[in-house]
Protein backbone atom coordinates (compact mmCIF):
# COMPACT_ATOMS: atom_id res chain seq x y z
CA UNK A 1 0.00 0.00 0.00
CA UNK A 2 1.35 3.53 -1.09
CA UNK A 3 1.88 5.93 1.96
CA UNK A 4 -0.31 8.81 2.01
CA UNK A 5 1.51 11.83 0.92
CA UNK A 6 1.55 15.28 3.27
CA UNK A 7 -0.40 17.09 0.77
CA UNK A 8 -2.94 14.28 -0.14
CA UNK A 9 -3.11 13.25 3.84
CA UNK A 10 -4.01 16.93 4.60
CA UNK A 11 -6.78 17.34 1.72
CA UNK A 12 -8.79 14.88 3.79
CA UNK A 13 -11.84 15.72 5.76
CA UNK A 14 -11.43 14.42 9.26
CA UNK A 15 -14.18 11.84 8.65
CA UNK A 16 -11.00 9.90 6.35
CA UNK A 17 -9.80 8.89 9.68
CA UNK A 18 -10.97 6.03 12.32
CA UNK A 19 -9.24 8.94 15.49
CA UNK A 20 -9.01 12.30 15.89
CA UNK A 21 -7.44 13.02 19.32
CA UNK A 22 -8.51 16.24 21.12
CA UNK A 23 -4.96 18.04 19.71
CA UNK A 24 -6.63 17.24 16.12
CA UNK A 25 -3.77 14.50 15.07
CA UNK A 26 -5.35 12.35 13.00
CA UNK A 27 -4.48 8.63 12.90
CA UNK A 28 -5.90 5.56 11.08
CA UNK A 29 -6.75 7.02 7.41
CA UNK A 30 -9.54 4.86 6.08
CA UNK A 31 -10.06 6.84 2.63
CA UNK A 32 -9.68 3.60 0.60
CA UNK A 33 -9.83 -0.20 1.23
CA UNK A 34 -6.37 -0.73 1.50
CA UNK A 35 -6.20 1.96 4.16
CA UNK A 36 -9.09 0.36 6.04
CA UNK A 37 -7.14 -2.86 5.93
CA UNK A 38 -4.06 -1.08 7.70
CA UNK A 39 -6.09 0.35 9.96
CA UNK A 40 -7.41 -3.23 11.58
CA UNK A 41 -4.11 -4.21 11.55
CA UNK A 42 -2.81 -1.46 13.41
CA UNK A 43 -5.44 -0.60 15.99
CA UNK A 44 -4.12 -2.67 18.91
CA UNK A 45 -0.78 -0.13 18.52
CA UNK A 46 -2.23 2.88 19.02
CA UNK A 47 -2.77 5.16 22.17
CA UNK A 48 -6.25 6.39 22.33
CA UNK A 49 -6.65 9.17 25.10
CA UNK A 50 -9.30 6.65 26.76
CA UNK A 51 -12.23 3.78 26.37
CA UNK A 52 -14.87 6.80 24.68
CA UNK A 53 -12.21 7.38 22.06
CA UNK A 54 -11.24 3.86 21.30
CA UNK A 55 -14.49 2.37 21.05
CA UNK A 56 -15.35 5.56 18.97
CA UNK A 57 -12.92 4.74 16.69
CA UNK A 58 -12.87 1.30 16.55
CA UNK A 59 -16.84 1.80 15.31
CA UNK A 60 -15.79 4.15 12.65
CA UNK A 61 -13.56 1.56 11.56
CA UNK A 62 -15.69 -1.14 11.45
CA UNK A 63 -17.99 1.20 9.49
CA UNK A 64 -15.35 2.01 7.22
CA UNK A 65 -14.92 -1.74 6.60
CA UNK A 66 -18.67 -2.74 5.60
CA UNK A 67 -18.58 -0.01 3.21
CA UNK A 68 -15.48 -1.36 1.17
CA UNK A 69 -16.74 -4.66 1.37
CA UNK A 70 -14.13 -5.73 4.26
CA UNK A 71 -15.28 -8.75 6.65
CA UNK A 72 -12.72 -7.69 9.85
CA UNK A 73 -12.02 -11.67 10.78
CA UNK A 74 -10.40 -11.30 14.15
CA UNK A 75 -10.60 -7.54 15.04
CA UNK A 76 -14.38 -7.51 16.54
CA UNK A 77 -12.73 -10.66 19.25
CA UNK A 78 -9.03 -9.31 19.41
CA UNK A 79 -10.87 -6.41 21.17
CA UNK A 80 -13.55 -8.00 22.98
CA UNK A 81 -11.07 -10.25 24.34
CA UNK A 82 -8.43 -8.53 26.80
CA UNK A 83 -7.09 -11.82 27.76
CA UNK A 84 -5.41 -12.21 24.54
CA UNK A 85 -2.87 -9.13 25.52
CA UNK A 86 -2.95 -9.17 29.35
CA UNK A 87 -0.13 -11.28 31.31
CA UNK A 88 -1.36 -14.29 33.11
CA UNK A 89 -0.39 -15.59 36.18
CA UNK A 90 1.53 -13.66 38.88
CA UNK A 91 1.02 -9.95 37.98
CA UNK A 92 1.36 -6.61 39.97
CA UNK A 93 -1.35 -3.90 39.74
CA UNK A 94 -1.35 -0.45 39.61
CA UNK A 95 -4.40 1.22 40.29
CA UNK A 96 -5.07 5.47 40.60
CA UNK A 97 -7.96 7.38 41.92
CA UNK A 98 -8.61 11.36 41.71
CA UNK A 99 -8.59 12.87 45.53
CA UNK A 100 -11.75 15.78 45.43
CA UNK A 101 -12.72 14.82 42.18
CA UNK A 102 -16.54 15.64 42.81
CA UNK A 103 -14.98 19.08 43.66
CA UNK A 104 -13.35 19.52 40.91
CA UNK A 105 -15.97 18.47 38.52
CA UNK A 106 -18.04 21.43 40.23
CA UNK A 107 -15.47 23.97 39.72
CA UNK A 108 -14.20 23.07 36.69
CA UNK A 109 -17.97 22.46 34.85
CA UNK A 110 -16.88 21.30 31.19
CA UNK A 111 -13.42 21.80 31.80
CA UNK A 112 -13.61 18.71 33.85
CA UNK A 113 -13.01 16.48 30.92
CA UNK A 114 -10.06 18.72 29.18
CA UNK A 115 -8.22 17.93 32.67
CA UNK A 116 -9.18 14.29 33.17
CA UNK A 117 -8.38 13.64 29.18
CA UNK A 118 -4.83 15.59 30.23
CA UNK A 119 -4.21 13.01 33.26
CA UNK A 120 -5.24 9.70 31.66
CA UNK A 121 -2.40 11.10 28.83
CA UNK A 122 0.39 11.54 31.54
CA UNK A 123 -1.11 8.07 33.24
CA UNK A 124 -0.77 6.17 29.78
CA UNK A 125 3.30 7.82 29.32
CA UNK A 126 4.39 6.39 32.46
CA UNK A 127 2.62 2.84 32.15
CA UNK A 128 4.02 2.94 28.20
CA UNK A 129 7.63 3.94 29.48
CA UNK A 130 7.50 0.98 32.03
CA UNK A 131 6.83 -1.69 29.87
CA UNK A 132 2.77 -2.02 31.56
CA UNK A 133 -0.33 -2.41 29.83
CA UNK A 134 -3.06 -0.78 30.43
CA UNK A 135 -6.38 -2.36 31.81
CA UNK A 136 -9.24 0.24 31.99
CA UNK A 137 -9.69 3.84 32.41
CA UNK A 138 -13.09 4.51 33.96
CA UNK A 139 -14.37 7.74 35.63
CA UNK A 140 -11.64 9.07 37.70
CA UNK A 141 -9.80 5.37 37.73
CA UNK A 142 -7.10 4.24 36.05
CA UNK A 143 -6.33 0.59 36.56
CA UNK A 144 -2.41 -1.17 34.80
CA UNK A 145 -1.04 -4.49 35.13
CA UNK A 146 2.70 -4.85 35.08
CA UNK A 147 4.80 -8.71 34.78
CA UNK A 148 7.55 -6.88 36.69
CA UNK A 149 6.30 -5.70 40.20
CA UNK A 150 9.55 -3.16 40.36
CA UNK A 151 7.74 -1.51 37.09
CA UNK A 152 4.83 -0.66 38.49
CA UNK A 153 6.73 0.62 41.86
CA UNK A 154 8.44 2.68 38.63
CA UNK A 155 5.31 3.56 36.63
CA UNK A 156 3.89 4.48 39.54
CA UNK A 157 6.26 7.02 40.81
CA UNK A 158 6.81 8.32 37.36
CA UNK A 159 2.81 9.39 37.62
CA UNK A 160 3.19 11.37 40.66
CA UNK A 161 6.17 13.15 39.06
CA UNK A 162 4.43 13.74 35.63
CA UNK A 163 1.14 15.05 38.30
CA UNK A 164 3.33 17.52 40.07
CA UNK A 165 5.09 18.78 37.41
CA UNK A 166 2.34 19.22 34.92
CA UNK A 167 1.05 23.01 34.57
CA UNK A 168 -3.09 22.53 35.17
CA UNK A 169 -4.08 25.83 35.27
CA UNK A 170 -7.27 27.03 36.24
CA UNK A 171 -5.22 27.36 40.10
CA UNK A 172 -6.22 24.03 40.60
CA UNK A 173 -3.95 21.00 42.09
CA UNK A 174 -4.62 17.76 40.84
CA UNK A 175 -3.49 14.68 43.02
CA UNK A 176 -3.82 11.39 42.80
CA UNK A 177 -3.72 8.41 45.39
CA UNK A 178 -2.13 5.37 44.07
CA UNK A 179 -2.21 1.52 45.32
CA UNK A 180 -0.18 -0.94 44.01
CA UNK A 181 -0.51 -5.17 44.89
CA UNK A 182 0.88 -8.43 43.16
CA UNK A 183 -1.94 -11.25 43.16
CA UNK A 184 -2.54 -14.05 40.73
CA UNK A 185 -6.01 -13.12 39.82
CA UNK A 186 -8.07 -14.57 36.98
CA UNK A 187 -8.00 -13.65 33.37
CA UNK A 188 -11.31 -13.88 32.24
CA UNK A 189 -13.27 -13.23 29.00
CA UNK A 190 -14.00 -9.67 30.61
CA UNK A 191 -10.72 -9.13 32.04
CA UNK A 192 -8.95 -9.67 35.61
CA UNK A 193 -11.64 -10.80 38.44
CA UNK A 194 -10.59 -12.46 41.45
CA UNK A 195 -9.29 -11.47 44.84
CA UNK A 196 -6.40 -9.18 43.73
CA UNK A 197 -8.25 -6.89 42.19
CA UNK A 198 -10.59 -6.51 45.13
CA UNK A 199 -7.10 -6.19 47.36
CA UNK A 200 -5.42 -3.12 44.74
CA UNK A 201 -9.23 -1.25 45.28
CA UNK A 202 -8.77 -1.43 48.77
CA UNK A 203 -4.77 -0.64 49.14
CA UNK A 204 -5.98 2.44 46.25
CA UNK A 205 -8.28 3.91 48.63
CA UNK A 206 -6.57 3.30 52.08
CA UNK A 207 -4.60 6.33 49.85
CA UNK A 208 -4.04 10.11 50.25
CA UNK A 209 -4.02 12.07 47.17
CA UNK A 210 0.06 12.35 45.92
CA UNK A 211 0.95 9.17 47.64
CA UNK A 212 1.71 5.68 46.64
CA UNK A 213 1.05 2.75 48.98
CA UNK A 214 1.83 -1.05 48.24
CA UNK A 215 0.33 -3.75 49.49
CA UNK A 216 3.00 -6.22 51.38
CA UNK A 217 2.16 -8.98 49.02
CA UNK A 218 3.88 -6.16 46.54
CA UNK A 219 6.63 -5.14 48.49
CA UNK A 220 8.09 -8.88 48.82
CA UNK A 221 7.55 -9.37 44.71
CA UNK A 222 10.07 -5.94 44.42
CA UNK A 223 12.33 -7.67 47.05
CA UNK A 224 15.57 -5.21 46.45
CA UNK A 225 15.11 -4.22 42.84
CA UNK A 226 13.50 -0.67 43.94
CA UNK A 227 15.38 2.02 41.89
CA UNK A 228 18.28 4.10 43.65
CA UNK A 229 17.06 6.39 45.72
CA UNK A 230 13.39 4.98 46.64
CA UNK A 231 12.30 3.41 49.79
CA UNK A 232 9.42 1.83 51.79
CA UNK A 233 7.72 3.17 54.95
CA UNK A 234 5.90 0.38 56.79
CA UNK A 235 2.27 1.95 57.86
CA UNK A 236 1.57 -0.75 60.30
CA UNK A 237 -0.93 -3.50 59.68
CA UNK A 238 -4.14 -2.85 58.71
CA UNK A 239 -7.74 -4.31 58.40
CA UNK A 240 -9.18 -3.16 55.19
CA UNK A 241 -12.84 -3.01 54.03
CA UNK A 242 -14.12 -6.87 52.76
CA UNK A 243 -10.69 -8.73 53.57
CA UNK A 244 -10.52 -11.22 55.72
CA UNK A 245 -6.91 -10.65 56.69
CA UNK A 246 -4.90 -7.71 57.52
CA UNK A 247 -2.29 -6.18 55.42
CA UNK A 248 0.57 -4.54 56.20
CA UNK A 249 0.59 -1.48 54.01
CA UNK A 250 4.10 0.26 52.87
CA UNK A 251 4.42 3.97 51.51
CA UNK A 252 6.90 4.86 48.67
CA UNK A 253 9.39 7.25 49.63
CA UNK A 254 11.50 9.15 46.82
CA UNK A 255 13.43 12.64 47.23
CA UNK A 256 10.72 14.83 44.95
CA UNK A 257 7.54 12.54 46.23
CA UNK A 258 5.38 13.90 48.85
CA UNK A 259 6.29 12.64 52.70
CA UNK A 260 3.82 13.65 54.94
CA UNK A 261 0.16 11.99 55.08
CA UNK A 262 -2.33 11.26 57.46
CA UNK A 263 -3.19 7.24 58.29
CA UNK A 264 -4.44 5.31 55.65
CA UNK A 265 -7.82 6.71 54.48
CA UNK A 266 -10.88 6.20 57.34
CA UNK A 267 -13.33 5.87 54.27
CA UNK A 268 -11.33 2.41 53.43
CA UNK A 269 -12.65 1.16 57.10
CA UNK A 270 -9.08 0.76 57.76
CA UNK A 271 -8.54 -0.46 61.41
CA UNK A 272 -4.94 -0.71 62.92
CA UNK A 273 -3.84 -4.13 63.75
């Protein structure tokens, strides 16, 4: 297939492509069959600012393809079916959670979704740069798996960084709690279900906004393979909300992190052990 010259690639209407991000860079031409056919084979590579766009443009594509004639054998399961891209077996989670996000959402109005769409971006870079994949992004969640449990201690360290330093404007501070855990949960036809999952949720909201706490299940799978310069800070053992067992929950410590936070979170029905 001929690549689509600058001049011919900018004399089409945005409708020629299957994405349009919210910068207006256009991806995925499907102006002609064999474009279309390029497109479904490289949809699983690119980064969609979240679920809303992807699904957007994964209809436009399939649209594109009944119109040439195209019968997509594969795509339609490929993306119904996470378990064909998401490590099995013993996996570390990272999942993230906007502190005072029903306040911002009244302060900001529409230019809630500007911010959020600006977050999930900075989210995606630092699970991307860390070898993770990406799981869902829904509301003000963000939920990554990582094989290596010292890559999501990474990826999740690079997101506070990325939160701090990002100009939001508006005179607003956006912060983010994080919880990380390793688990062997089930892959299933609609993703990861099991008990890990409902562990992460509960280490994520035992959080303050700007810190990062790990489960201990996590903090043996690192062992000594943190990066230079990064610690732990045992919390004490805690009972959290549906477990059955306490955890002993660990912040992350790193020279431009934040230091000081309260307990873990009373909404997470955390009681001391």
């Amino acid at each position: 297939m001929p690549p689509l010259g600058a001049k011919e690639r900018a004399a089409l209407p945005n409708s020629a492509f299957a994405y349009v991000d919210s910068h207006g860079r256009r991806l995925l031409p499907i102006n002609d069959e064999a474009h279309v056919r390029n497109a479904l084979a490289r949809f699983n590579r690119v980064i969609f600012e979240d679920e809303e766009s992807r699904d957007r443009a994964r209809m436009r594509l399939l649209r594109a393809a009944k119109k040439h004639g195209i019968v997509p054998l594969g795509f339609i399961g490929v993306q119904l079916r996470p378990e064909r891209k998401l490590p099995r077996g013993l996996v570390t989670f990272v999942l993230t959670d906007i502190e005072g996000s029903t306040e911002l959402v009244h302060r900001l109005g529409d230019g809630y979704s500007p911010v959020l769409n600006q977050l999930r971006r900075l989210l995606r870079k630092a699970v991307r740069e860390t070898s993770g994949r990406e799981i869902d992004a829904r509301g003000d969640e963000f939920f990554a798996v990582f094989e290596r449990p010292a890559s999501a201690v990474d990826a999740a360290i690079a997101m506070q960084r990325a939160i701090r330093s990002h100009g939001w404007g508006h005179g607003i501070d956006v912060r983010v709690r994080i919880g990380v855990h390793t688990g062997r949960p089930t892959l299933a036809e609609s993703g990861y279900i099991g008990l890990a999952v409902h562990t992460v949720a509960r280490v994520c909201t035992s959080a303050h906004g700007g810190q990062i706490v790990l489960s201990a299940a996590a903090r043996d799978a690192v062992g000594d393979l943190l990066a230079e310069g990064v610690s732990l800070l045992s919390l004490g053992a805690w009972r959290l909300s549906g477990l059955r067992e306490s955890i002993e929950l660990l912040q992350v410590r790193a020279g431009d992190l934040l230091v000081e936070f309260p307990p873990p979170r009373p909404v997470a029905l955390a009681v001391r052990q």
